[in-house]
C-alpha atoms as a PDB file:
ATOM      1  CA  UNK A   1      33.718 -39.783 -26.601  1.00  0.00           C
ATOM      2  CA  UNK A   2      33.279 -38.890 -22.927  1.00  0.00           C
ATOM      3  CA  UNK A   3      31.853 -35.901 -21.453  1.00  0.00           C
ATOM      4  CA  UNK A   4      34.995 -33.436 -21.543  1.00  0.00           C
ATOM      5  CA  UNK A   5      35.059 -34.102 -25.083  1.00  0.00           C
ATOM      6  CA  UNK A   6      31.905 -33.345 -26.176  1.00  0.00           C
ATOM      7  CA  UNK A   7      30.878 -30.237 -24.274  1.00  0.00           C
ATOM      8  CA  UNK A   8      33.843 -28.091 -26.047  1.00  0.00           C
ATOM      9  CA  UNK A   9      32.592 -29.590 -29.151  1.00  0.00           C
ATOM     10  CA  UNK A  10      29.187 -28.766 -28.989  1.00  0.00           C
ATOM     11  CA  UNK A  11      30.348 -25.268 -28.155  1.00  0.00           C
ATOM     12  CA  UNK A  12      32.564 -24.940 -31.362  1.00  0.00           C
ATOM     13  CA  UNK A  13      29.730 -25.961 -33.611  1.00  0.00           C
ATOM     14  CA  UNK A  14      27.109 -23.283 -32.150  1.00  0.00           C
ATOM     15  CA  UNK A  15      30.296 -20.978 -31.731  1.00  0.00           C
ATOM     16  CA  UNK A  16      29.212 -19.768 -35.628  1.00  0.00           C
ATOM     17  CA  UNK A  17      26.295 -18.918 -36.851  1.00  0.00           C
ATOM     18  CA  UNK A  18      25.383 -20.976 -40.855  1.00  0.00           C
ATOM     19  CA  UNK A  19      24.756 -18.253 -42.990  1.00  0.00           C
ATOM     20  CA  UNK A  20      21.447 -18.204 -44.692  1.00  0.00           C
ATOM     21  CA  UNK A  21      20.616 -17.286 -47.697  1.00  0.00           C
ATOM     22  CA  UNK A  22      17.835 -15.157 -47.081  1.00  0.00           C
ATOM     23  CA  UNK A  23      19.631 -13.040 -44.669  1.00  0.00           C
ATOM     24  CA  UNK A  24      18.924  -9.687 -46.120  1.00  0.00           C
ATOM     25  CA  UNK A  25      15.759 -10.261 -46.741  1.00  0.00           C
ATOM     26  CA  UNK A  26      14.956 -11.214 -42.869  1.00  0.00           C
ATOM     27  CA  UNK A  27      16.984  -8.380 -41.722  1.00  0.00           C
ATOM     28  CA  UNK A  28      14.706  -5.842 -43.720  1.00  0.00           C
ATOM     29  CA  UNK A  29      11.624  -7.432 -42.668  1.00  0.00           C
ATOM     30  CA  UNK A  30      12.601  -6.793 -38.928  1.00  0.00           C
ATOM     31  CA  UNK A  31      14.008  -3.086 -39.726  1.00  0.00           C
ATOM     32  CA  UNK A  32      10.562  -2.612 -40.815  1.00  0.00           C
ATOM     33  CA  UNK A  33       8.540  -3.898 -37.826  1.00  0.00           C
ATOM     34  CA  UNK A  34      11.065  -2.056 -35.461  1.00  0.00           C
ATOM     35  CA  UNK A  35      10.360   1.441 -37.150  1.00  0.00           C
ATOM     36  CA  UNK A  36       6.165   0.656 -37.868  1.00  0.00           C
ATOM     37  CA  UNK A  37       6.168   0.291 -33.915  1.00  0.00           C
ATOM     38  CA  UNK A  38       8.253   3.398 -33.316  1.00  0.00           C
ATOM     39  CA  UNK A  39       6.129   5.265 -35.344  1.00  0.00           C
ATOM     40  CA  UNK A  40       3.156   4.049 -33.207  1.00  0.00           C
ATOM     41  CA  UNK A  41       4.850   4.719 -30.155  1.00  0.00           C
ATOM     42  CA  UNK A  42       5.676   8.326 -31.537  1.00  0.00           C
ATOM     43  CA  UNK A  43       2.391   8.656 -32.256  1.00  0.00           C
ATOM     44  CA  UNK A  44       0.379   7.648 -28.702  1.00  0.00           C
ATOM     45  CA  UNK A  45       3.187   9.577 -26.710  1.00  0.00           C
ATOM     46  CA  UNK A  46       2.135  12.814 -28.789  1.00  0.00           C
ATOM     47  CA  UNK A  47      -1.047  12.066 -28.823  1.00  0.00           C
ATOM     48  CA  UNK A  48      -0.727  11.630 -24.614  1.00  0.00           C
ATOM     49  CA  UNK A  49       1.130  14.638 -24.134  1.00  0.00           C
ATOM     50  CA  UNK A  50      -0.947  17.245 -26.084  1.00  0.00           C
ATOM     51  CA  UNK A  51      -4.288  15.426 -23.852  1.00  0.00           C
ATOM     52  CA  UNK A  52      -1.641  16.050 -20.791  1.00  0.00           C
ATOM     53  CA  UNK A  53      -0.463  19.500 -21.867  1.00  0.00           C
ATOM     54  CA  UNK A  54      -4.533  20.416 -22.509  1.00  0.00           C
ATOM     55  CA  UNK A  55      -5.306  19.502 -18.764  1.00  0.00           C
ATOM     56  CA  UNK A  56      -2.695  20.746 -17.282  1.00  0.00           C
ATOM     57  CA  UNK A  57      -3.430  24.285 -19.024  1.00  0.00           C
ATOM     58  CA  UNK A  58      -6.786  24.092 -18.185  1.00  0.00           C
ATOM     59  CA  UNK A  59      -6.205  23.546 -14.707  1.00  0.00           C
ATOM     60  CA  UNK A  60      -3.591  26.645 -14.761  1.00  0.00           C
ATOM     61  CA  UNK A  61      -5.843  28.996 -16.206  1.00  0.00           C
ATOM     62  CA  UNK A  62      -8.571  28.019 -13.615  1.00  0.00           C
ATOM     63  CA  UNK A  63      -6.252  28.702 -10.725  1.00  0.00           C
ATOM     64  CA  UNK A  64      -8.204  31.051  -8.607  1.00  0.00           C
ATOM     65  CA  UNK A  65      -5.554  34.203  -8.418  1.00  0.00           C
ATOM     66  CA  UNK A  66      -6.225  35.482  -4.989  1.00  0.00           C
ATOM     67  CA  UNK A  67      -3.594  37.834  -4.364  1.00  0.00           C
ATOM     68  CA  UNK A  68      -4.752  39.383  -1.355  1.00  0.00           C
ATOM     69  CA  UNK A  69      -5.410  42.716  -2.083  1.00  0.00           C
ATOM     70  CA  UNK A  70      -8.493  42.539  -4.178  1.00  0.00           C
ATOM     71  CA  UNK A  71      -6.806  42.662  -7.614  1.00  0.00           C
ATOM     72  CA  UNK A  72      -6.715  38.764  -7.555  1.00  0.00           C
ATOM     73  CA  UNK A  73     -10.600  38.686  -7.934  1.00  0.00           C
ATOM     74  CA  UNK A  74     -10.552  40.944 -11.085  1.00  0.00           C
ATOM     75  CA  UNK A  75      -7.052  39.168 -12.708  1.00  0.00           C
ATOM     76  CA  UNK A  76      -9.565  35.780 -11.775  1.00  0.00           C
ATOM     77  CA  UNK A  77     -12.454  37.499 -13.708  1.00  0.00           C
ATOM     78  CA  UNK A  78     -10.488  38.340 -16.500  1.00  0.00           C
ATOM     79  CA  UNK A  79      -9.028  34.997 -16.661  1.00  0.00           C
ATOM     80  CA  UNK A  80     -12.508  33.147 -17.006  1.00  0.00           C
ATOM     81  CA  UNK A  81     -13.606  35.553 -19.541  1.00  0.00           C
ATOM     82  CA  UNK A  82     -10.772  34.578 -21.083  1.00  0.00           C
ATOM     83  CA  UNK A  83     -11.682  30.641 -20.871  1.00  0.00           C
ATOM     84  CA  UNK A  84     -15.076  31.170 -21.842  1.00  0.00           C
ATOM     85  CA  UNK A  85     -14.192  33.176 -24.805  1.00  0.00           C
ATOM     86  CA  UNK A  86     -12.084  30.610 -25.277  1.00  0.00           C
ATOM     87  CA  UNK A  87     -13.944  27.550 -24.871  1.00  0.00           C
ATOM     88  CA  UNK A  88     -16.705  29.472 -26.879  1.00  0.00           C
ATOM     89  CA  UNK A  89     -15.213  29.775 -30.021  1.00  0.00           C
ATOM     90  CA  UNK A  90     -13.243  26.095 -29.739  1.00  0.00           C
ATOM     91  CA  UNK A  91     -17.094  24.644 -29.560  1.00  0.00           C
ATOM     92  CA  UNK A  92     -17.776  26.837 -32.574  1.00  0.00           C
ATOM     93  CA  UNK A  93     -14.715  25.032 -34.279  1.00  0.00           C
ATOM     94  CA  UNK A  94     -15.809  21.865 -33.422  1.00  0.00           C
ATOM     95  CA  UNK A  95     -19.360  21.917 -34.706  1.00  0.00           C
ATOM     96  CA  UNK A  96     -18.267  23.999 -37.910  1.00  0.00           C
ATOM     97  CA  UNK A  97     -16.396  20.667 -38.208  1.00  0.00           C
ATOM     98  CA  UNK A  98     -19.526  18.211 -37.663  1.00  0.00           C
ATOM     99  CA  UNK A  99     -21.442  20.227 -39.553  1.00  0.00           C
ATOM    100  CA  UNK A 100     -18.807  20.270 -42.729  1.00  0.00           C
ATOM    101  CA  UNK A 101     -19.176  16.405 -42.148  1.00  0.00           C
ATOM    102  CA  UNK A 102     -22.259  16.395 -42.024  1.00  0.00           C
ATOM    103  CA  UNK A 103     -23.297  15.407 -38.584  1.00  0.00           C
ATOM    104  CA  UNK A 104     -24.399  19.073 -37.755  1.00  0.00           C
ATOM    105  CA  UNK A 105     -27.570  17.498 -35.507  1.00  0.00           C
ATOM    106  CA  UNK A 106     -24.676  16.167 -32.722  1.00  0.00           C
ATOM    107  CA  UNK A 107     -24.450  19.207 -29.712  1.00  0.00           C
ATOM    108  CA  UNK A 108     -20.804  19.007 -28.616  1.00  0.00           C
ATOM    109  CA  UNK A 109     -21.771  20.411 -25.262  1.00  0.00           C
ATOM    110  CA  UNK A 110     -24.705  18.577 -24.326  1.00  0.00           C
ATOM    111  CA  UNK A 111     -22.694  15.763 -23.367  1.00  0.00           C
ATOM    112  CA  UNK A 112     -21.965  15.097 -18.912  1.00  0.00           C
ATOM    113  CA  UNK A 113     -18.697  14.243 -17.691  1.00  0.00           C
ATOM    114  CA  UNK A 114     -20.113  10.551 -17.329  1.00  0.00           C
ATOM    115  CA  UNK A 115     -21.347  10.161 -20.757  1.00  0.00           C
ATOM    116  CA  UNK A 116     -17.821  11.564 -22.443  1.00  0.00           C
ATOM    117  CA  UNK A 117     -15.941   9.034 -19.244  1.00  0.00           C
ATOM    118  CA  UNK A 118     -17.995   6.257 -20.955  1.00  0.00           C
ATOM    119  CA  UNK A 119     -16.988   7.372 -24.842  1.00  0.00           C
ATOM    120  CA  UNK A 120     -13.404   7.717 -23.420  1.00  0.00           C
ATOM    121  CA  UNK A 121     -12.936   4.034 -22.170  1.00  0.00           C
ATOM    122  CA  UNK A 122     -14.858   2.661 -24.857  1.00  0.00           C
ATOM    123  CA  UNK A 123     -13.114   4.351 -27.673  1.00  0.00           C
ATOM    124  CA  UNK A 124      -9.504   2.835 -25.609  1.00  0.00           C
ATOM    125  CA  UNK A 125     -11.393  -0.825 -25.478  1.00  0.00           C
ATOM    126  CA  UNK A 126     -11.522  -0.345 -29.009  1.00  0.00           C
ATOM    127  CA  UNK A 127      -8.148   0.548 -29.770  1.00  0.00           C
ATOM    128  CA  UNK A 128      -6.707  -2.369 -27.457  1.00  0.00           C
ATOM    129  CA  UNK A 129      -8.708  -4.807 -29.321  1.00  0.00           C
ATOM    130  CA  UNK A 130      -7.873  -3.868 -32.533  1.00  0.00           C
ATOM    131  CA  UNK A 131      -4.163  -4.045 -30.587  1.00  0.00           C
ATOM    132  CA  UNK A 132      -4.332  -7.185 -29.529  1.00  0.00           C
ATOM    133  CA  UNK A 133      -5.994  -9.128 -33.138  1.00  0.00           C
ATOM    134  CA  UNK A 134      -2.715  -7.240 -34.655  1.00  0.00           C
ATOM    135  CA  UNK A 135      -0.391  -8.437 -32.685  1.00  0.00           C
ATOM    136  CA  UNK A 136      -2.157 -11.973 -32.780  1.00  0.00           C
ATOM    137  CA  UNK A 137      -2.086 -11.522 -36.421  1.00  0.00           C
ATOM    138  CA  UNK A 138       1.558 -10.575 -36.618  1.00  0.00           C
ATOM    139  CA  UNK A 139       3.070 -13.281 -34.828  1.00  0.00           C
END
């Protein structure tokens, strides 16, 4: 058989796919993965654009409203009122919450921008390790 010959019949032969008899089976387990990990994805864009949508609010509200006549410094007064007020009652929220769990000892705002910058990256090391040994463990 020389070379012309076989190349079109190699082709032919992977041309069809054998069907296997457990088909179904392997199509349903990869429907499943694809729609676990779109569910997950779902989840951390939601979850990043309610942190987004927090920051960029706060960051709008704390605009200093100069308009130029001297109303800007009361509309800016009002405004942080407002945030405190705000803030106040969200800190009241959150330690109702620790203390219905029972950690009612933990102050909410004691903690620096560096300390909550250190919880933050170690709480996302966290979540990529337990990433990665899943994806080691699915494959």
């Amino acid at each position: 058989m020389s070379a012309d010959e076989f190349d079109p019949e190699i082709e032919r032969l992977f041309a069809r796919t054998p069907h296997m008899p457990d088909a179904a089976l392997f199509t349903a387990q990869v429907e499943k993965r694809l729609e676990q990990g779109s569910r997950v994805r779902f989840l951390a864009l939601s979850l990043a654009g309610v942190v987004g949508g927090a920051v960029a609010l706060r960051e709008a509200v704390t605009v200093n409203l100069n308009l130029g006549d001297g109303s800007g410094v009361v509309a800016g007064a009002a405004v942080n009122r407002g945030v405190s007020a705000v803030s106040t009652q969200a800190q009241g929220l959150a330690q109702g919450a620790l203390d219905a769990v029972g950690l009612s000892g933990l102050e909410v705002g004691s903690l620096g921008a560096m300390q909550l910058f250190w919880i933050a990256a170690a709480a996302l090391v966290a979540v990529a390790a337990a990433g990665a040994m899943r994806l080691a463990q699915d494959v």
